[in-house]
PDB file of N, CA and C in Angstrom:
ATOM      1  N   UNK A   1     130.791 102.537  96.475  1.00  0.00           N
ATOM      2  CA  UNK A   1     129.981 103.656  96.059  1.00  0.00           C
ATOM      3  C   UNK A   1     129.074 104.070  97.220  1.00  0.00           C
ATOM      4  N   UNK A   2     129.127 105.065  97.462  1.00  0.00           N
ATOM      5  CA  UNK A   2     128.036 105.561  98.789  1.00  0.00           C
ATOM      6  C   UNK A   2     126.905 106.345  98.231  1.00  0.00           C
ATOM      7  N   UNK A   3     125.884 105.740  98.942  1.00  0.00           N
ATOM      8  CA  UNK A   3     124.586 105.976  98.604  1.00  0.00           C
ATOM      9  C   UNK A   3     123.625 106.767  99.397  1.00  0.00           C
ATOM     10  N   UNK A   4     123.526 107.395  99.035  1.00  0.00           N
ATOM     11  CA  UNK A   4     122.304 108.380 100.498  1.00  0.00           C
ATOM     12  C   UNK A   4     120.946 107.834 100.109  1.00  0.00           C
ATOM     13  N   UNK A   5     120.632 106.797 101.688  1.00  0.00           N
ATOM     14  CA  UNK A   5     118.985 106.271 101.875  1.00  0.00           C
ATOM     15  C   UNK A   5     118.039 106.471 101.667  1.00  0.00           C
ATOM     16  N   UNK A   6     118.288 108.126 102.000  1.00  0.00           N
ATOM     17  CA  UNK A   6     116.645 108.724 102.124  1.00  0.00           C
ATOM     18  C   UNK A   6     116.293 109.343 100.594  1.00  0.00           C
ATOM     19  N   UNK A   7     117.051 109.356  99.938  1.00  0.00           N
ATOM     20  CA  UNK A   7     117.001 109.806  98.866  1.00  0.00           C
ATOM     21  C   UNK A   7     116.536 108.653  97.921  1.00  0.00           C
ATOM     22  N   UNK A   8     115.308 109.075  97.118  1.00  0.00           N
ATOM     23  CA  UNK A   8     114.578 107.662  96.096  1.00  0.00           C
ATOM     24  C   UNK A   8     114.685 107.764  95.071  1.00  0.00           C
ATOM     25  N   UNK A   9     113.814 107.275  94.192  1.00  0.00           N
ATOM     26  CA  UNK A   9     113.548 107.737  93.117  1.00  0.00           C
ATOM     27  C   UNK A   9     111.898 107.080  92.645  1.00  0.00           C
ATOM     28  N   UNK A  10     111.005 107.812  92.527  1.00  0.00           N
ATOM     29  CA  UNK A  10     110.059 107.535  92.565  1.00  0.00           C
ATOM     30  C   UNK A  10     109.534 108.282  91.155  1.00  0.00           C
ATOM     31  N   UNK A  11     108.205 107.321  91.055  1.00  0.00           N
ATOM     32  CA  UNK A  11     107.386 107.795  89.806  1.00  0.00           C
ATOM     33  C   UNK A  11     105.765 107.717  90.192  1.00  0.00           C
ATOM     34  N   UNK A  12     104.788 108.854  89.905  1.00  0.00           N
ATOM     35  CA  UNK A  12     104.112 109.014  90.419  1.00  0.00           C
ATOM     36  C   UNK A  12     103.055 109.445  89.251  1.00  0.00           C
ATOM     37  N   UNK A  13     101.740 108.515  89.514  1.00  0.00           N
ATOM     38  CA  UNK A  13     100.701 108.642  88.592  1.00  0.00           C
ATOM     39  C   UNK A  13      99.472 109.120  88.174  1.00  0.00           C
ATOM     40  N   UNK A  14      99.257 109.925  87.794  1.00  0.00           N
ATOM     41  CA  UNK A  14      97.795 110.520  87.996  1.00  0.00           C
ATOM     42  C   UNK A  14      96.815 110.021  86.663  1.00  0.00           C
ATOM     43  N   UNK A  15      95.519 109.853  87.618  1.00  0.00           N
ATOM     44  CA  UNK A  15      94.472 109.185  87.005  1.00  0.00           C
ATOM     45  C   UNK A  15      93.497 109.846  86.403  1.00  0.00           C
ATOM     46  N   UNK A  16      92.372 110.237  86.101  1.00  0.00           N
ATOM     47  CA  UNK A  16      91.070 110.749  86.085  1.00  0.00           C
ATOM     48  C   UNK A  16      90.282 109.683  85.689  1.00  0.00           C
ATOM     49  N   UNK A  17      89.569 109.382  86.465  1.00  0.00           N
ATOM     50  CA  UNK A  17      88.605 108.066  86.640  1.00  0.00           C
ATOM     51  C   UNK A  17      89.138 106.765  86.118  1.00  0.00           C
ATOM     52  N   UNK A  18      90.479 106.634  86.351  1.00  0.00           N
ATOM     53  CA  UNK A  18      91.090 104.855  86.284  1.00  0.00           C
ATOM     54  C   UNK A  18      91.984 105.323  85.195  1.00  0.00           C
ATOM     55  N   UNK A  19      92.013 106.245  84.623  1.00  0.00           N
ATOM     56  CA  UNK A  19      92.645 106.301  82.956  1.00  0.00           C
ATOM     57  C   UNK A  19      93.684 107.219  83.589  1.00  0.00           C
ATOM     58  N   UNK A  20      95.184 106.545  82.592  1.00  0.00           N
ATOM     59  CA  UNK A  20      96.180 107.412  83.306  1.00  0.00           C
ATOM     60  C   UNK A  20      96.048 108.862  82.022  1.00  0.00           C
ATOM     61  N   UNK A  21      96.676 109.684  83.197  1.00  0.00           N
ATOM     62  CA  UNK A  21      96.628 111.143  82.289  1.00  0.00           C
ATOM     63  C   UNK A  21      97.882 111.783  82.292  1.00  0.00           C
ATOM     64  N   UNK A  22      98.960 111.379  83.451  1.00  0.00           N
ATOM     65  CA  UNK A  22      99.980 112.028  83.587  1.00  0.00           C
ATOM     66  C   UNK A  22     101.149 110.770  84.070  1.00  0.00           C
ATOM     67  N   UNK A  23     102.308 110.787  83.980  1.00  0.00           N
ATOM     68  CA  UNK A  23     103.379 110.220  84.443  1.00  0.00           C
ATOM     69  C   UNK A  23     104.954 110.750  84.398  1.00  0.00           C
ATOM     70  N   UNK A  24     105.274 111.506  86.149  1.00  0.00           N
ATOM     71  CA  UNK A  24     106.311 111.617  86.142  1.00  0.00           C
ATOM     72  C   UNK A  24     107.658 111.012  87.104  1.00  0.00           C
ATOM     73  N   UNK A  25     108.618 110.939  86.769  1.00  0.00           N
ATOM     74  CA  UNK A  25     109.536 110.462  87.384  1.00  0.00           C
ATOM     75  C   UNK A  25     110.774 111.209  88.371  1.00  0.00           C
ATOM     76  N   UNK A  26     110.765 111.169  88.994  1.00  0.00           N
ATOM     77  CA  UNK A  26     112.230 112.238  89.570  1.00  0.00           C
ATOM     78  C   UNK A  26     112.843 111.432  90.916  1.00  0.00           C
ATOM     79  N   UNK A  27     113.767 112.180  91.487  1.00  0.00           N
ATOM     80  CA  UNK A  27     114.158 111.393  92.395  1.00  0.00           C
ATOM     81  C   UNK A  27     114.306 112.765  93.842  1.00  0.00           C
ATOM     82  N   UNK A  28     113.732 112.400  95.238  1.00  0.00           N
ATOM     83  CA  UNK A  28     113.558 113.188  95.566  1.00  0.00           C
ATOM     84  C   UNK A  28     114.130 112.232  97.258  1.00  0.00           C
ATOM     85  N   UNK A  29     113.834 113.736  98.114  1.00  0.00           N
ATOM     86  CA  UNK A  29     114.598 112.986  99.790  1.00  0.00           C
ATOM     87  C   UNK A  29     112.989 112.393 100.359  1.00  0.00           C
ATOM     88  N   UNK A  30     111.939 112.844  99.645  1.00  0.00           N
ATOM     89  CA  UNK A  30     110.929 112.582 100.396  1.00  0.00           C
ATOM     90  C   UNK A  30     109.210 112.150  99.785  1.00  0.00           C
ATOM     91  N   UNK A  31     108.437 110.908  99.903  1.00  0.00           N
ATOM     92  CA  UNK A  31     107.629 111.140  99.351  1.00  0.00           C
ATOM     93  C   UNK A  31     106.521 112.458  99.287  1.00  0.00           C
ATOM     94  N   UNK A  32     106.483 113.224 100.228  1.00  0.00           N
ATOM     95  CA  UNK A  32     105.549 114.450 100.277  1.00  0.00           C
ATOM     96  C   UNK A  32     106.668 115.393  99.117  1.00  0.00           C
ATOM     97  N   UNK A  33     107.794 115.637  99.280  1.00  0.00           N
ATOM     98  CA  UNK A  33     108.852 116.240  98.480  1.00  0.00           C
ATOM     99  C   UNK A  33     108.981 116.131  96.624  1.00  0.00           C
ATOM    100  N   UNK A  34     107.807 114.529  96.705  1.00  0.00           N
ATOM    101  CA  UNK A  34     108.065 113.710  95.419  1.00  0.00           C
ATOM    102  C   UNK A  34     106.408 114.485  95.059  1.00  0.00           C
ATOM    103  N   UNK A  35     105.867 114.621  95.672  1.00  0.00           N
ATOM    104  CA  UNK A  35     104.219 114.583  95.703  1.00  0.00           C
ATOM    105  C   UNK A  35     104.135 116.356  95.320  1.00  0.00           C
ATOM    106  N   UNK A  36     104.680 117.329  96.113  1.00  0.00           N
ATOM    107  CA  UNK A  36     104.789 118.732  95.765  1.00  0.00           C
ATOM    108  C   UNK A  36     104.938 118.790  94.419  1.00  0.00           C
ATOM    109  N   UNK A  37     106.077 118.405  94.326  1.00  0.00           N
ATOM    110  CA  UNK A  37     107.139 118.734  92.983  1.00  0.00           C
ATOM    111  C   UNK A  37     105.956 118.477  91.808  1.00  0.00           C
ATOM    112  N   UNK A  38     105.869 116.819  91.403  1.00  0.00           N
ATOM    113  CA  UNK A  38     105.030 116.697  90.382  1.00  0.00           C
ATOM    114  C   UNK A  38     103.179 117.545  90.649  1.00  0.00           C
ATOM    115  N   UNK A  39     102.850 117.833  91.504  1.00  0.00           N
ATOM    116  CA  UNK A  39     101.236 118.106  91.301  1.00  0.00           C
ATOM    117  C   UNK A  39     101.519 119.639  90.567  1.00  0.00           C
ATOM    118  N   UNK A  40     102.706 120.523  91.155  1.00  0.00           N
ATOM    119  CA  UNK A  40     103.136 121.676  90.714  1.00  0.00           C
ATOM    120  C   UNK A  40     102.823 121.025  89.024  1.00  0.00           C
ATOM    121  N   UNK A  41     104.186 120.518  88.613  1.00  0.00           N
ATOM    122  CA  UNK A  41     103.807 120.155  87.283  1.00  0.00           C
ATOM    123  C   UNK A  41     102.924 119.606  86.755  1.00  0.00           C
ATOM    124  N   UNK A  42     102.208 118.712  87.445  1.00  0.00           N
ATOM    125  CA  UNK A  42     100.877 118.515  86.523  1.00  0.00           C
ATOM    126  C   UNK A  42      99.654 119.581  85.845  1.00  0.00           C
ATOM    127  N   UNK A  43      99.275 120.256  87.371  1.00  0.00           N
ATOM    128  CA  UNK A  43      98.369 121.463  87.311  1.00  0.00           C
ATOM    129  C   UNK A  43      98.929 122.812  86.051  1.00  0.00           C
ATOM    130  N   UNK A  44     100.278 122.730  85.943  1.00  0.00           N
ATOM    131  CA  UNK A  44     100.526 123.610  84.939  1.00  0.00           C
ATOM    132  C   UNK A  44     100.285 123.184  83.514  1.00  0.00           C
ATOM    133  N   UNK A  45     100.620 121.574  83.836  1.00  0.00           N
ATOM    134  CA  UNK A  45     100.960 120.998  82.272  1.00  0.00           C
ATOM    135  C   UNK A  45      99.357 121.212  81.949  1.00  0.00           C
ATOM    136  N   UNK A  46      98.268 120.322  82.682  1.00  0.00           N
ATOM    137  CA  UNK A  46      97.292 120.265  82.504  1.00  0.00           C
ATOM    138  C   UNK A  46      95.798 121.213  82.724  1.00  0.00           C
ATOM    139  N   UNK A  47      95.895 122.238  82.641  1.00  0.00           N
ATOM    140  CA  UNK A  47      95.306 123.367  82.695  1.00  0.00           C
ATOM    141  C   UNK A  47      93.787 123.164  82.841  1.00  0.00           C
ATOM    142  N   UNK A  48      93.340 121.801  82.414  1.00  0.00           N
ATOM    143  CA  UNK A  48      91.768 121.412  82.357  1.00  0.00           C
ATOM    144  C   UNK A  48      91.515 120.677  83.444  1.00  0.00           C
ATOM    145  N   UNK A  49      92.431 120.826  84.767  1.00  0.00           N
ATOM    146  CA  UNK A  49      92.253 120.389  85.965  1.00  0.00           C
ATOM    147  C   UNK A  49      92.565 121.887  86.630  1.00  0.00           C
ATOM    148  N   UNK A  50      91.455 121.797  87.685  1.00  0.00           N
ATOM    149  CA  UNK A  50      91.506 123.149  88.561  1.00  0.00           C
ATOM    150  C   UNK A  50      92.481 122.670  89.792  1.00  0.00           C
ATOM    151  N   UNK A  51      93.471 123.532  90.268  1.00  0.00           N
ATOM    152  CA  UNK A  51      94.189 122.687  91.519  1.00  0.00           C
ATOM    153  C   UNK A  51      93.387 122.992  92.574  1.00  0.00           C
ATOM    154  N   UNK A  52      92.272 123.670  92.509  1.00  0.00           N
ATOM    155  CA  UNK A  52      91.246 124.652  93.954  1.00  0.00           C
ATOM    156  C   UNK A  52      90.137 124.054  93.858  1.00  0.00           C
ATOM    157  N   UNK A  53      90.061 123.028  92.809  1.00  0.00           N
ATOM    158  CA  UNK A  53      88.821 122.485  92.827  1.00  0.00           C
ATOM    159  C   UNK A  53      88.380 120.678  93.307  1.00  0.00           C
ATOM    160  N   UNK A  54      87.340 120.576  93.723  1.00  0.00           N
ATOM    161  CA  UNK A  54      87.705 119.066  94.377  1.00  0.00           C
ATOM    162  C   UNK A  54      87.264 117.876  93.150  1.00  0.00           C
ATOM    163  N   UNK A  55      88.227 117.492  92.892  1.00  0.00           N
ATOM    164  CA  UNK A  55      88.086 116.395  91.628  1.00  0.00           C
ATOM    165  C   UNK A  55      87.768 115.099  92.060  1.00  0.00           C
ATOM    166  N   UNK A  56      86.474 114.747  92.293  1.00  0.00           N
ATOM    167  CA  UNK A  56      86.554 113.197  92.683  1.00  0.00           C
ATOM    168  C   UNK A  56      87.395 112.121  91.523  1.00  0.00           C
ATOM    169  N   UNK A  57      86.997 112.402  90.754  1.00  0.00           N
ATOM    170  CA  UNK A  57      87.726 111.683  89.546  1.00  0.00           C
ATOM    171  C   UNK A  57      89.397 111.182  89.338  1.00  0.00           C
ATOM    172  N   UNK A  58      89.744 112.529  89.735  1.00  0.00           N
ATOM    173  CA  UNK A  58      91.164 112.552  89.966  1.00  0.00           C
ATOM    174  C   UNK A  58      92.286 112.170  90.842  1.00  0.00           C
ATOM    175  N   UNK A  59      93.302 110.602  90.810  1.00  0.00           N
ATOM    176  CA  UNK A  59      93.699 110.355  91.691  1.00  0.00           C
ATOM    177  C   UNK A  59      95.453 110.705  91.510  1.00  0.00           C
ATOM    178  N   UNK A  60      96.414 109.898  92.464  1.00  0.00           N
ATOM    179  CA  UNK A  60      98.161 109.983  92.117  1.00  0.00           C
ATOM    180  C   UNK A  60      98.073 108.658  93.262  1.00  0.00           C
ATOM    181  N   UNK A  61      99.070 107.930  92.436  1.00  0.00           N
ATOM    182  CA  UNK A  61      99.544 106.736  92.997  1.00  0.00           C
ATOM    183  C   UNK A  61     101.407 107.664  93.456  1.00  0.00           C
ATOM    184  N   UNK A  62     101.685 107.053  94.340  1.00  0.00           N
ATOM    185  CA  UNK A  62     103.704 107.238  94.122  1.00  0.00           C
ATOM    186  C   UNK A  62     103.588 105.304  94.169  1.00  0.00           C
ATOM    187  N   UNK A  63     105.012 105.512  93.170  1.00  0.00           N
ATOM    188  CA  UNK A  63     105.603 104.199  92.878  1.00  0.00           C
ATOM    189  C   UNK A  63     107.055 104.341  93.201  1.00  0.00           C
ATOM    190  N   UNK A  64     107.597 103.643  94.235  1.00  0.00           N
ATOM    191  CA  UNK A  64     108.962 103.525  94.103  1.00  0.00           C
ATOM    192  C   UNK A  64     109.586 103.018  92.798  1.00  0.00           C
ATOM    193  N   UNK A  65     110.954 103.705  92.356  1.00  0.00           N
ATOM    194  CA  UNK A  65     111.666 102.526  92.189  1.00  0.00           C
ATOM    195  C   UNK A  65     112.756 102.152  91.861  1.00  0.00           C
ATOM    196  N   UNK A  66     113.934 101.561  91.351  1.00  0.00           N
ATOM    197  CA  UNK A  66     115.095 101.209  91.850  1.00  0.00           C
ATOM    198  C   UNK A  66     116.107 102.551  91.311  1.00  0.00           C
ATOM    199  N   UNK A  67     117.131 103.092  92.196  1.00  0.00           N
ATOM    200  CA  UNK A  67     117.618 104.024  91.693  1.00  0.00           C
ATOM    201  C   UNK A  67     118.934 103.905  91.228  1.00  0.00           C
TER     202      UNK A  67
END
């Protein structure tokens, strides 16, 4: 079976002050690629986060993992 390397699959977490608020999964060629994709979807899903605004509160872990 051939596998392309660069390609992951990662899941990536967002916080607001330690408490998770969001969790998505996809599989992408790149962590910045993995990082675009979901903040797009978060900021839409979650509308009570400004994407222009500076959230100390608010963090994203990426988690690899097996694909």
């Amino acid at each position: 079976m051939y596998r392309d390397h660069f390609v992951q699959r990662r899941t990536v977490i967002y916080e607001d002050g330690g408490v998770e608020v969001a969790r998505y999964s996809l599989t992408a060629a790149s962590a910045l690629a993995t990082e675009l994709r979901t903040s797009a979807t978060f900021f839409a899903e979650h509308r009570e986060f400004d994407a222009f605004e500076i959230l100390p509160g608010l963090s994203f872990r990426i988690v690899h993992a097996d694909a």
